[in-house]
PDB file of N, CA and C in Angstrom:
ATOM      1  N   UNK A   1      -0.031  19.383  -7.006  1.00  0.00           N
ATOM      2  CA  UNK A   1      -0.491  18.008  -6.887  1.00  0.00           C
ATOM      3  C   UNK A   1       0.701  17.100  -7.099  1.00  0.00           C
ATOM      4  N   UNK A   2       1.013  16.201  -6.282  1.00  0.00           N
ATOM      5  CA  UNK A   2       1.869  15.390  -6.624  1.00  0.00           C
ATOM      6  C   UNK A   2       1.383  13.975  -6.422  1.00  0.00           C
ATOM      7  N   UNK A   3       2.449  12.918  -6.340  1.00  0.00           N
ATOM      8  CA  UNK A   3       2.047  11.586  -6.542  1.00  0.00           C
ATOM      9  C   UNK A   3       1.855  10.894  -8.021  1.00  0.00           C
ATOM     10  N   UNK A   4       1.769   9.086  -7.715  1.00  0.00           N
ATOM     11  CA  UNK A   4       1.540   9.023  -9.132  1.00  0.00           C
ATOM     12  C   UNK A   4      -0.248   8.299  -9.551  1.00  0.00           C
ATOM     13  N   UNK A   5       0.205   9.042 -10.526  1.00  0.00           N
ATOM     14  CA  UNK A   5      -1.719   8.773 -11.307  1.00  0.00           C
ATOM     15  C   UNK A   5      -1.718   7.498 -12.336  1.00  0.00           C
ATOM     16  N   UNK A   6      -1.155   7.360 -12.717  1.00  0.00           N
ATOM     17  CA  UNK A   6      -0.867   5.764 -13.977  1.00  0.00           C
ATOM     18  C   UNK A   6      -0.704   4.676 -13.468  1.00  0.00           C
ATOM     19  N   UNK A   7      -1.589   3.952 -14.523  1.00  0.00           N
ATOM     20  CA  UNK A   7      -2.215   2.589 -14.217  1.00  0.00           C
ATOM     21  C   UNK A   7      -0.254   1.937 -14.110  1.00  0.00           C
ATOM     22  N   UNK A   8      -0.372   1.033 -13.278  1.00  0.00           N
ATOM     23  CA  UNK A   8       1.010   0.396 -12.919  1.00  0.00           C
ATOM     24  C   UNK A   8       0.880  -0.931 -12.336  1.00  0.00           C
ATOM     25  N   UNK A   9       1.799  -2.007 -12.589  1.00  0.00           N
ATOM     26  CA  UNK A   9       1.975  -3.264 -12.161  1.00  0.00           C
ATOM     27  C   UNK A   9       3.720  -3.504 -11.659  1.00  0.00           C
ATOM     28  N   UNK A  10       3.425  -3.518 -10.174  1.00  0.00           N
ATOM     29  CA  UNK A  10       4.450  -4.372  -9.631  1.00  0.00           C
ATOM     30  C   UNK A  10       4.737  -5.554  -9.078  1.00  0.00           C
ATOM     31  N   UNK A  11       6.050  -5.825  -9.262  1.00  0.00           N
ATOM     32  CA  UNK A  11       5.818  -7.393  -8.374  1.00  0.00           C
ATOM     33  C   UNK A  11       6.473  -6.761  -6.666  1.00  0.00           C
ATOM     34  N   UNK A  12       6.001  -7.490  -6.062  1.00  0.00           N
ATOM     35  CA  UNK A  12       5.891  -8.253  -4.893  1.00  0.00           C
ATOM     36  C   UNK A  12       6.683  -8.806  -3.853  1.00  0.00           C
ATOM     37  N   UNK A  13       7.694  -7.792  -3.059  1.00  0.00           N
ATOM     38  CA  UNK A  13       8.296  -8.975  -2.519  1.00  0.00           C
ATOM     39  C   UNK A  13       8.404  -9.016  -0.902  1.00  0.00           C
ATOM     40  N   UNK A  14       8.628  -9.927  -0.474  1.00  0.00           N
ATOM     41  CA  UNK A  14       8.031 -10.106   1.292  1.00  0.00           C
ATOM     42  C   UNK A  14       9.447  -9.285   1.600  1.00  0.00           C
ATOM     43  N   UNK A  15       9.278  -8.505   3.130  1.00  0.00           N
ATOM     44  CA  UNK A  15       9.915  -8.001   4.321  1.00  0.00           C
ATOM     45  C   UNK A  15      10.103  -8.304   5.294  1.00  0.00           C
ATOM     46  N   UNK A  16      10.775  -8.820   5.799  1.00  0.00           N
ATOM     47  CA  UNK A  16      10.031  -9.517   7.089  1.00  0.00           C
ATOM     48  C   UNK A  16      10.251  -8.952   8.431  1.00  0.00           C
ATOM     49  N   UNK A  17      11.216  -7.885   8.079  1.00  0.00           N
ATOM     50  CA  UNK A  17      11.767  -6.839   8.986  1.00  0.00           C
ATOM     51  C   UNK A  17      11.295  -6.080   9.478  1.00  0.00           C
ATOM     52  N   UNK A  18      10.362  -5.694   8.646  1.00  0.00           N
ATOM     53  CA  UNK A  18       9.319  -4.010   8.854  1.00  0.00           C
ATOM     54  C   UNK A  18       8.016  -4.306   9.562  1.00  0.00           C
ATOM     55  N   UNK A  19       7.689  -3.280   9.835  1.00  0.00           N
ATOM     56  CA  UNK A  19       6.444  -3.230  10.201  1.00  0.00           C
ATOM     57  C   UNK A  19       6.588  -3.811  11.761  1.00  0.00           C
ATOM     58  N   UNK A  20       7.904  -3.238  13.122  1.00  0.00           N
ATOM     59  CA  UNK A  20       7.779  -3.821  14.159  1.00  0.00           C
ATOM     60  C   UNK A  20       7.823  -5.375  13.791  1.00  0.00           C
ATOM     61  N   UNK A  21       8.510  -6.578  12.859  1.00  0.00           N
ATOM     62  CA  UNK A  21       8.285  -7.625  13.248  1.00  0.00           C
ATOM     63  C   UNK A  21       7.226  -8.450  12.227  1.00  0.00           C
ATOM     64  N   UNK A  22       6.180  -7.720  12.062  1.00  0.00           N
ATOM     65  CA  UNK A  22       5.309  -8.193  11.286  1.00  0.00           C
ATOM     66  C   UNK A  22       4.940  -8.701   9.857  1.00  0.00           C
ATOM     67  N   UNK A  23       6.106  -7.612   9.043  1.00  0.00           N
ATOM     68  CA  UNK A  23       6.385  -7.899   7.932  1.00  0.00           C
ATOM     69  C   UNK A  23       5.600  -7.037   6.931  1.00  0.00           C
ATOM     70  N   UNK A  24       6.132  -7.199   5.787  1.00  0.00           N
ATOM     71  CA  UNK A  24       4.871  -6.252   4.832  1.00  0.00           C
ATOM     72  C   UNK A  24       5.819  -6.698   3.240  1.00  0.00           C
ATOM     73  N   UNK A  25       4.688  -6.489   2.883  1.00  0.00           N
ATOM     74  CA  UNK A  25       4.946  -6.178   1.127  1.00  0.00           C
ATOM     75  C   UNK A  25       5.739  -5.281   0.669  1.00  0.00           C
ATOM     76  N   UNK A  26       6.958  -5.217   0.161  1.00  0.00           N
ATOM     77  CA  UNK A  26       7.511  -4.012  -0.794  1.00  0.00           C
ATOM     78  C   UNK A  26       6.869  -4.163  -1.790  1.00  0.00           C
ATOM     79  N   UNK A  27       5.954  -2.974  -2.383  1.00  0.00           N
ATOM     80  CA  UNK A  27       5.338  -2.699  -3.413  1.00  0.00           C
ATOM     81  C   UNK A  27       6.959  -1.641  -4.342  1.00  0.00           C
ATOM     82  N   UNK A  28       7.462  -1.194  -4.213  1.00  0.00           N
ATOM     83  CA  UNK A  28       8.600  -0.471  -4.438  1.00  0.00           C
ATOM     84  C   UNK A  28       9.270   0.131  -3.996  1.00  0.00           C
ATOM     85  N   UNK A  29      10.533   0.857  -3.629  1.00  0.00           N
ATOM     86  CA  UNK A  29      11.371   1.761  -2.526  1.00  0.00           C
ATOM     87  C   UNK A  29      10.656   1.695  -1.175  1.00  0.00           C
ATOM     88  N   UNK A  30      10.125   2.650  -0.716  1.00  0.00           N
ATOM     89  CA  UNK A  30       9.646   2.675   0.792  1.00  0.00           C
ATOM     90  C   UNK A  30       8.139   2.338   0.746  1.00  0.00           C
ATOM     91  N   UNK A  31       7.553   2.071  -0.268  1.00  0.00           N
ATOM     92  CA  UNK A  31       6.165   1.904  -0.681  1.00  0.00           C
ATOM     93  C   UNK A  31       5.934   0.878  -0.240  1.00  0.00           C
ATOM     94  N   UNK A  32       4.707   0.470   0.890  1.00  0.00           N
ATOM     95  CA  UNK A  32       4.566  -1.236   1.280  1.00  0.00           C
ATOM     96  C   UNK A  32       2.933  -1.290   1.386  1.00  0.00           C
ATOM     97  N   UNK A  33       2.727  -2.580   1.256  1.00  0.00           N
ATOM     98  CA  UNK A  33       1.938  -2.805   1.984  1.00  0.00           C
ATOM     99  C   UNK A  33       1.505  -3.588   3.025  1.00  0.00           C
ATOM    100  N   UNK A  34       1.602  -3.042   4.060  1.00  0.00           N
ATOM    101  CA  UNK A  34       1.429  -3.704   5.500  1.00  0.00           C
ATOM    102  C   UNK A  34      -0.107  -3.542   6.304  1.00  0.00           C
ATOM    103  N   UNK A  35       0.210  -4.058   7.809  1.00  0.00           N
ATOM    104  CA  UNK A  35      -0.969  -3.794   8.618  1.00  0.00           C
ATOM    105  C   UNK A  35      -1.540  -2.727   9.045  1.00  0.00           C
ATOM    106  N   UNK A  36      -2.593  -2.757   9.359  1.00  0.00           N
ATOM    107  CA  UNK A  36      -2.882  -1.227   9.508  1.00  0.00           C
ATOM    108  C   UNK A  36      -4.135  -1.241  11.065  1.00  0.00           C
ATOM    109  N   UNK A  37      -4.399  -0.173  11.093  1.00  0.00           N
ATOM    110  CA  UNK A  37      -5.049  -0.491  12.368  1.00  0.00           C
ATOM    111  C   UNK A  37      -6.133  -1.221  12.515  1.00  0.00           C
ATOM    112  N   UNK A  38      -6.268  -1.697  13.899  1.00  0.00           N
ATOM    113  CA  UNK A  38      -7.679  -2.607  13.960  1.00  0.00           C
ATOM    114  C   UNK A  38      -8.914  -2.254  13.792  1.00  0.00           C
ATOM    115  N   UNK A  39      -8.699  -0.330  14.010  1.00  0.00           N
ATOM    116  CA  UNK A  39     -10.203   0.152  14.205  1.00  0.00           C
ATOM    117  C   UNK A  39      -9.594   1.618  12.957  1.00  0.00           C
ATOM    118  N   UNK A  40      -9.947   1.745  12.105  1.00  0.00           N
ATOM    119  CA  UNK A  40      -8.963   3.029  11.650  1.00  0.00           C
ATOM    120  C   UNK A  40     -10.036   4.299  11.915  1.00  0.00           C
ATOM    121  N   UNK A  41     -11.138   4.403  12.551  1.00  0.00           N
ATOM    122  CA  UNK A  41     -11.632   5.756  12.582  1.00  0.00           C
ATOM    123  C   UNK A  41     -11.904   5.398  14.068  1.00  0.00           C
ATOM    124  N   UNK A  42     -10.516   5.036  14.940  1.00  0.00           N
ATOM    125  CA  UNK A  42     -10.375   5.498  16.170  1.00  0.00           C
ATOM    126  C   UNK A  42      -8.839   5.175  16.444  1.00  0.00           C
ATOM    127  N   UNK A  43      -8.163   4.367  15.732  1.00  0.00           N
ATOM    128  CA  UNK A  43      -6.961   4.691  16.224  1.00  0.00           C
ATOM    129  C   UNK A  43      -6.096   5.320  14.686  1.00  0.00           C
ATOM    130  N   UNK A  44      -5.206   6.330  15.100  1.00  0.00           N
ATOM    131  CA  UNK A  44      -4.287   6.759  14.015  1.00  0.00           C
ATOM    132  C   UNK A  44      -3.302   5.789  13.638  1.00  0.00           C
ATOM    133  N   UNK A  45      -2.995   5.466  12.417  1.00  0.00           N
ATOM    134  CA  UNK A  45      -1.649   4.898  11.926  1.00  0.00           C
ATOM    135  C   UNK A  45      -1.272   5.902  10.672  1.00  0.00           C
ATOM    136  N   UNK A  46       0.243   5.730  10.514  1.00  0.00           N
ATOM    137  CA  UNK A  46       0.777   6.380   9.052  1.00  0.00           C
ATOM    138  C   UNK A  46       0.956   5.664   8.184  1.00  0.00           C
ATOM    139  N   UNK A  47       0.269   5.924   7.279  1.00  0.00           N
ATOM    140  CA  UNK A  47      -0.158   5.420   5.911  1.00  0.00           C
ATOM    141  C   UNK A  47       0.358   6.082   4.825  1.00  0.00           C
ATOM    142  N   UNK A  48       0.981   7.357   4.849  1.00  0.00           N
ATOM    143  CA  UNK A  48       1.490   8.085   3.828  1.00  0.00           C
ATOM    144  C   UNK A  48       2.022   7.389   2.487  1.00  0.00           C
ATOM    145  N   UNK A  49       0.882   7.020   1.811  1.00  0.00           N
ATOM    146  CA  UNK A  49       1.941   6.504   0.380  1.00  0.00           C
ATOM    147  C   UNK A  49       1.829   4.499   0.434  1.00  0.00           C
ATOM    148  N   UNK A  50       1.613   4.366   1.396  1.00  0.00           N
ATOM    149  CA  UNK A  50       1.120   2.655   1.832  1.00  0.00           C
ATOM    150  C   UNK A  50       0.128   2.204   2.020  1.00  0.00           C
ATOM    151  N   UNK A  51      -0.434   1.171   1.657  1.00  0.00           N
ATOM    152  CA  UNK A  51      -1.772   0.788   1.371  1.00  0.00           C
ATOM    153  C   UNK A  51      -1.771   0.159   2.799  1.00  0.00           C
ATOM    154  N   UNK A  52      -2.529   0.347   3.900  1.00  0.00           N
ATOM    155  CA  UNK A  52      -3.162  -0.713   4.782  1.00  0.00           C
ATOM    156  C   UNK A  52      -3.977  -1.372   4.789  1.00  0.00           C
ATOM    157  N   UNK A  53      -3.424  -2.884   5.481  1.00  0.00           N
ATOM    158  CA  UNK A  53      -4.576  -3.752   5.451  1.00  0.00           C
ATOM    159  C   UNK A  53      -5.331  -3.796   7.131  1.00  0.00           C
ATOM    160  N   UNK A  54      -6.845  -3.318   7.107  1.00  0.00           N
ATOM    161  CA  UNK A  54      -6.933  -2.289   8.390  1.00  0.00           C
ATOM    162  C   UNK A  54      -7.979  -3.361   8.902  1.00  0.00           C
ATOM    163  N   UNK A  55      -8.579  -3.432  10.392  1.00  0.00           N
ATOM    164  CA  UNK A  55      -9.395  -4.474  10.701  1.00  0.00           C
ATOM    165  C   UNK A  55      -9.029  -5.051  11.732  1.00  0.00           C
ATOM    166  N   UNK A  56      -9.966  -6.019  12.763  1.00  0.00           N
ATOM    167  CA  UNK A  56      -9.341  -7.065  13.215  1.00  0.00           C
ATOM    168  C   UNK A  56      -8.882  -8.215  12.668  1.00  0.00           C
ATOM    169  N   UNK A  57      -8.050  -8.289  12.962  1.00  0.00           N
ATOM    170  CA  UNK A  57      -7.366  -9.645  12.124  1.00  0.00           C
ATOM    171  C   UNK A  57      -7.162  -9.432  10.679  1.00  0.00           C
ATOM    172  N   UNK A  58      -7.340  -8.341  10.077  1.00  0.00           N
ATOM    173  CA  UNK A  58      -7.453  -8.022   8.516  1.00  0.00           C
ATOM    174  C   UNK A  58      -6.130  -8.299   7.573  1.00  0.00           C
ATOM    175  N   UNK A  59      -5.507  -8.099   8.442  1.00  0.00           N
ATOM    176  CA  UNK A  59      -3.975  -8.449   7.752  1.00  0.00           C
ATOM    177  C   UNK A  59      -3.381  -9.982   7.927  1.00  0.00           C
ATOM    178  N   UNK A  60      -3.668 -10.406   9.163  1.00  0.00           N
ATOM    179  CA  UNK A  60      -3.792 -11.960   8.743  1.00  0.00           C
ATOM    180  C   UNK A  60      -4.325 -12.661   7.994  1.00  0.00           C
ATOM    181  N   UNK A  61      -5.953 -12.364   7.659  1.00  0.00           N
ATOM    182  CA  UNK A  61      -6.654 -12.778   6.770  1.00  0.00           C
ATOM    183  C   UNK A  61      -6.262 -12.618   5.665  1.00  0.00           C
ATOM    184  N   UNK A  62      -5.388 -10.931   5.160  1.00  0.00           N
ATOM    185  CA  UNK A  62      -4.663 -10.936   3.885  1.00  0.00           C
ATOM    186  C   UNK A  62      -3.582 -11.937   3.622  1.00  0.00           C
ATOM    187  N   UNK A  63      -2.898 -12.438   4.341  1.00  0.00           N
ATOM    188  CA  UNK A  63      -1.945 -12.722   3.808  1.00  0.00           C
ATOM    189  C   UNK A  63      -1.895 -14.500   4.085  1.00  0.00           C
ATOM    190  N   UNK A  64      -2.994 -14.867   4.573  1.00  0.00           N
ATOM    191  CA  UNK A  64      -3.965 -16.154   4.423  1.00  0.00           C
ATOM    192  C   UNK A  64      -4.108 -16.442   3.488  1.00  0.00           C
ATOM    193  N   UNK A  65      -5.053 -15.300   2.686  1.00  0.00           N
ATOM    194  CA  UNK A  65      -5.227 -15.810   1.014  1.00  0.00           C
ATOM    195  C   UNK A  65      -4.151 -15.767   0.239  1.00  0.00           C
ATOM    196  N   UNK A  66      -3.258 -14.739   0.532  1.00  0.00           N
ATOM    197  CA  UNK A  66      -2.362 -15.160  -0.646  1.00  0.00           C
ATOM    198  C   UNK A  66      -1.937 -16.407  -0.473  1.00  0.00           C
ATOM    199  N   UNK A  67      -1.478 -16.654   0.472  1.00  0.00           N
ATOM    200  CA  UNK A  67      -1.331 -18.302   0.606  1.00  0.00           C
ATOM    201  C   UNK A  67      -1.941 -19.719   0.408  1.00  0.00           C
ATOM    202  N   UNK A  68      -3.554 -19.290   0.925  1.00  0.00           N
ATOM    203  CA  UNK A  68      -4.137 -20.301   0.195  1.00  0.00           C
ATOM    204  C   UNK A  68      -4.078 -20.253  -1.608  1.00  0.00           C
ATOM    205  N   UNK A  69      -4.080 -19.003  -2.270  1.00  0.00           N
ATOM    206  CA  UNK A  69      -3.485 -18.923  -3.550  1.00  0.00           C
ATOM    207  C   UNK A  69      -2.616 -19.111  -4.204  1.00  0.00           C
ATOM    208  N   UNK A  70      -1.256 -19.564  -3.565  1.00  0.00           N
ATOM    209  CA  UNK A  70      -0.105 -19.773  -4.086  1.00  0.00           C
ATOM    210  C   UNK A  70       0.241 -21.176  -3.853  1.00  0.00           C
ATOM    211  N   UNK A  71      -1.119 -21.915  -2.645  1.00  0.00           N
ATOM    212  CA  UNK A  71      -0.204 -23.249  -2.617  1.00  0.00           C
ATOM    213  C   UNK A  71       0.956 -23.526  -1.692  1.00  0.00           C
ATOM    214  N   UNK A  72       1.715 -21.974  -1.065  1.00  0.00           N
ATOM    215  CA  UNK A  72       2.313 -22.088  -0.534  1.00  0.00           C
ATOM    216  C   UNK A  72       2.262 -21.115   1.711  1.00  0.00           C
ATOM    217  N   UNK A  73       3.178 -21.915   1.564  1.00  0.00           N
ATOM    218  CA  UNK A  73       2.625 -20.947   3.296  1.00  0.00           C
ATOM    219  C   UNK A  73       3.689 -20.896   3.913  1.00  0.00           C
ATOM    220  N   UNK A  74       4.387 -19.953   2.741  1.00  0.00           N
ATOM    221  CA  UNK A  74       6.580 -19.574   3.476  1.00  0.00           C
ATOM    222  C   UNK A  74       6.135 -17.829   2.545  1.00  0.00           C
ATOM    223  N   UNK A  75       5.451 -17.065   3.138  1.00  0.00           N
ATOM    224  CA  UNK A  75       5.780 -15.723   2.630  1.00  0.00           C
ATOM    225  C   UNK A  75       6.674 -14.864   1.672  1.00  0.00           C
ATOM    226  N   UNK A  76       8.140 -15.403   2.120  1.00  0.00           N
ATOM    227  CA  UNK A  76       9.238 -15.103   1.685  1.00  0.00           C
ATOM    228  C   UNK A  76       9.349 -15.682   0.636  1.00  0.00           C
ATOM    229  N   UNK A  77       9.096 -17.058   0.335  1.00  0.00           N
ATOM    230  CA  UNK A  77       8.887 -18.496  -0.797  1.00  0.00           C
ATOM    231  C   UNK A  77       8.030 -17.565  -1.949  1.00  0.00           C
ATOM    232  N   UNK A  78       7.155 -17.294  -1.333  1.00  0.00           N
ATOM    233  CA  UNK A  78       5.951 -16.372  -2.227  1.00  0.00           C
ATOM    234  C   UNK A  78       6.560 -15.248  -3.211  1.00  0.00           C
ATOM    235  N   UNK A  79       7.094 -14.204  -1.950  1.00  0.00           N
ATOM    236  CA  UNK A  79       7.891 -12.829  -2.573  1.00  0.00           C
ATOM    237  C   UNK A  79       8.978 -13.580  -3.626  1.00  0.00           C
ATOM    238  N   UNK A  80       9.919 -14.393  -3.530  1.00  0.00           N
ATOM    239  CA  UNK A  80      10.958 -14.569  -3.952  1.00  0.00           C
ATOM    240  C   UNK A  80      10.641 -14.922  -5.749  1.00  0.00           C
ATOM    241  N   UNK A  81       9.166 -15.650  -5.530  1.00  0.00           N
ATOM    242  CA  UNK A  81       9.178 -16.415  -6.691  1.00  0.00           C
ATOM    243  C   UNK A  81       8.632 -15.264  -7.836  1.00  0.00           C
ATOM    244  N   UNK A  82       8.772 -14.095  -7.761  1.00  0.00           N
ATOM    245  CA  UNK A  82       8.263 -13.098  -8.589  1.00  0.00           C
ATOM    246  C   UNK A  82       6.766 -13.433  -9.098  1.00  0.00           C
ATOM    247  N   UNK A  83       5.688 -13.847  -8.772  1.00  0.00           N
ATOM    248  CA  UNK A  83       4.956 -14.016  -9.181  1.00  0.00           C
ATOM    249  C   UNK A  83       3.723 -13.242  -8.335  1.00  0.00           C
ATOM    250  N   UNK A  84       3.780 -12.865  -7.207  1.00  0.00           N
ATOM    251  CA  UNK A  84       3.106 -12.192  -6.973  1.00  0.00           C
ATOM    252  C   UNK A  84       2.845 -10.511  -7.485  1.00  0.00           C
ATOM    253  N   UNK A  85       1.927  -9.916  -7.696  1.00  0.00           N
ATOM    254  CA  UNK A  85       1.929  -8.804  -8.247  1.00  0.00           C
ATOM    255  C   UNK A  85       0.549  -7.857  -7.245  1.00  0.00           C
ATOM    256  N   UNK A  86       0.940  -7.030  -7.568  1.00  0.00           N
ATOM    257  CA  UNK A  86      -0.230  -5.505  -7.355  1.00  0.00           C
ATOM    258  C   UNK A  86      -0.215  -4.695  -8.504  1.00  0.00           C
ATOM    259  N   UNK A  87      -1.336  -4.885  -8.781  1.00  0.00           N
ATOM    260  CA  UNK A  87      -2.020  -3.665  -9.924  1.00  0.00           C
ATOM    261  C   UNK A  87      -2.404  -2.676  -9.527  1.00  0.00           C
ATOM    262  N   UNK A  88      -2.424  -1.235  -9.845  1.00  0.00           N
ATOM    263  CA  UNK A  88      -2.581  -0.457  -9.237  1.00  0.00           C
ATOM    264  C   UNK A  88      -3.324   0.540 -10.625  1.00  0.00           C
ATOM    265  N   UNK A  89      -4.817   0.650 -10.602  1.00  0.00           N
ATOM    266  CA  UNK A  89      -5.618   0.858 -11.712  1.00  0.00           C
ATOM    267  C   UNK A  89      -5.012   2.910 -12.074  1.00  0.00           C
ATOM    268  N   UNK A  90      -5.424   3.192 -12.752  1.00  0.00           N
ATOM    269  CA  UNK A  90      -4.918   4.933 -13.250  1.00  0.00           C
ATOM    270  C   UNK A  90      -5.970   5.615 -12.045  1.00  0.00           C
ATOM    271  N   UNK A  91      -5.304   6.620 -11.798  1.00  0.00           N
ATOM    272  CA  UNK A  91      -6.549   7.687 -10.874  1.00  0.00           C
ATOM    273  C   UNK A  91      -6.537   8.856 -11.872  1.00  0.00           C
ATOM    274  N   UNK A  92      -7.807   9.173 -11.283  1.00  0.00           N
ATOM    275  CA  UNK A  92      -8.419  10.178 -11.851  1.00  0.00           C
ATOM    276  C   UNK A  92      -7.886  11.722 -11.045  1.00  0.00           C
ATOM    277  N   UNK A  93      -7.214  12.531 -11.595  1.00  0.00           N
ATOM    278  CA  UNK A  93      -7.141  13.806 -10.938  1.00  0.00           C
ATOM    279  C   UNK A  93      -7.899  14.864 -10.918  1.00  0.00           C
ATOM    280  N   UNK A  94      -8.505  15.393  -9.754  1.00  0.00           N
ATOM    281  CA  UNK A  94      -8.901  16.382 -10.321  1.00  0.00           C
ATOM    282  C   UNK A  94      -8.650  17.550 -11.094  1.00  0.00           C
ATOM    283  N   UNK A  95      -9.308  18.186 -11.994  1.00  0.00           N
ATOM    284  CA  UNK A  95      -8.877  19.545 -12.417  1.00  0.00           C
ATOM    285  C   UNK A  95      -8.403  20.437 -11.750  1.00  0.00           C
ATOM    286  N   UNK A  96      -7.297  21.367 -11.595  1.00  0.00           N
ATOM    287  CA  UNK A  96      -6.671  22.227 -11.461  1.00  0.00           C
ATOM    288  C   UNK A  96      -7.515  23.861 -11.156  1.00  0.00           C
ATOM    289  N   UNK A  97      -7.657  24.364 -10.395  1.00  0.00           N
ATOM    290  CA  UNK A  97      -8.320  25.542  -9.819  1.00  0.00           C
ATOM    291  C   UNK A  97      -7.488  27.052 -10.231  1.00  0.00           C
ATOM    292  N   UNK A  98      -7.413  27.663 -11.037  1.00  0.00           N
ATOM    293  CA  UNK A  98      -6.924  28.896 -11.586  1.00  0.00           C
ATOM    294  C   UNK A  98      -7.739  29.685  -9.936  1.00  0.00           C
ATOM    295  N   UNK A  99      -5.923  30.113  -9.286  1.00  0.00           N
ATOM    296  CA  UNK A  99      -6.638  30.974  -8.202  1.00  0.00           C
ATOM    297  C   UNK A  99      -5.912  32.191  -9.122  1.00  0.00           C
ATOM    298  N   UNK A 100      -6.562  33.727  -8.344  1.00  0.00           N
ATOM    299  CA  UNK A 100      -6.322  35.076  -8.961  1.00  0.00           C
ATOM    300  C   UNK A 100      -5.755  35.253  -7.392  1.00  0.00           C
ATOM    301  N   UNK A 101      -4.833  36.475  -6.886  1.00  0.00           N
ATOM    302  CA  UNK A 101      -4.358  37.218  -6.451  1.00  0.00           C
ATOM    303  C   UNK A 101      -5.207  38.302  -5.815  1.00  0.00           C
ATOM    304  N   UNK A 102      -5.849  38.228  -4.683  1.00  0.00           N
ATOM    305  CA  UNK A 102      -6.626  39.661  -4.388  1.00  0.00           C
ATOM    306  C   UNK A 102      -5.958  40.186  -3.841  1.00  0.00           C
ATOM    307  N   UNK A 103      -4.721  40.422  -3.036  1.00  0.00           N
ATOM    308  CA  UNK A 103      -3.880  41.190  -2.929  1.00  0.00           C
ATOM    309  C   UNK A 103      -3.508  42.364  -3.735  1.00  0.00           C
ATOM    310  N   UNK A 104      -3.725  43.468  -3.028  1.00  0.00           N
ATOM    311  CA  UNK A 104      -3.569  44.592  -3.879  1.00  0.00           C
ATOM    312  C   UNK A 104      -2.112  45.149  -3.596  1.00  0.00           C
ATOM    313  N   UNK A 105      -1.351  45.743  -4.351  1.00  0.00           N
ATOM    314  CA  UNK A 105      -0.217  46.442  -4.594  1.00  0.00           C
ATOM    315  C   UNK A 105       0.617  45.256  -4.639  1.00  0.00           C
ATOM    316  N   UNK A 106       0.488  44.419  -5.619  1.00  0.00           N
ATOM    317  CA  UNK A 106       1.197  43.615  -6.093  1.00  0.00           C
ATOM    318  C   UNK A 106       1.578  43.583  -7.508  1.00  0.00           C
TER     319      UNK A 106
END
């Protein structure tokens, strides 16, 4: 099992590079959060490790509110001012499965 399980708070800062043009959140190193597909249980996107914001128009609408929330409507203005954040609550793992070996002559 890998990945991380603990409750965590980062800040926030705009991209404006990534995502083809579109831009996205650095949540940390390659970790973002960007757009995601319009329909996600008909078209594929990679999400590995990145939160999408999935829908029509869903990612505009995200990043609408942050703006109507900040007062401001310069993205970058937003990221820069460290005040934006993502919480990211603890997960629960499952328990661990003790497999046995049926392989014989081992």
């Amino acid at each position: 099992m890998v990945g991380l399980a603990d409750e965590q708070t980062h800040t926030l800062e705009w991209d404006s590079g990534t995502m083809n043009g579109q831009g996205s959140w650095r949540v940390y190193g390659n970790w973002l959060i960007h757009e995601g597909a319009s329909d996600p249980t008909s078209i594929a996107w990679g999400a590995i490790g990145c939160i999408e914001v999935c829908g029509v128009g869903g990612w505009t609408r995200f990043n609408d509110s942050i703006k109507n929330l900040s007062g401001s409507t310069d993205l970058e203005a937003i990221g820069n001012s460290g005040k934006l954040i993502a919480k990211y609550e603890a997960a629960i793992r499952p328990p661990l499965i003790q497999q046995t070996n049926t392989r014989r002559g081992n």
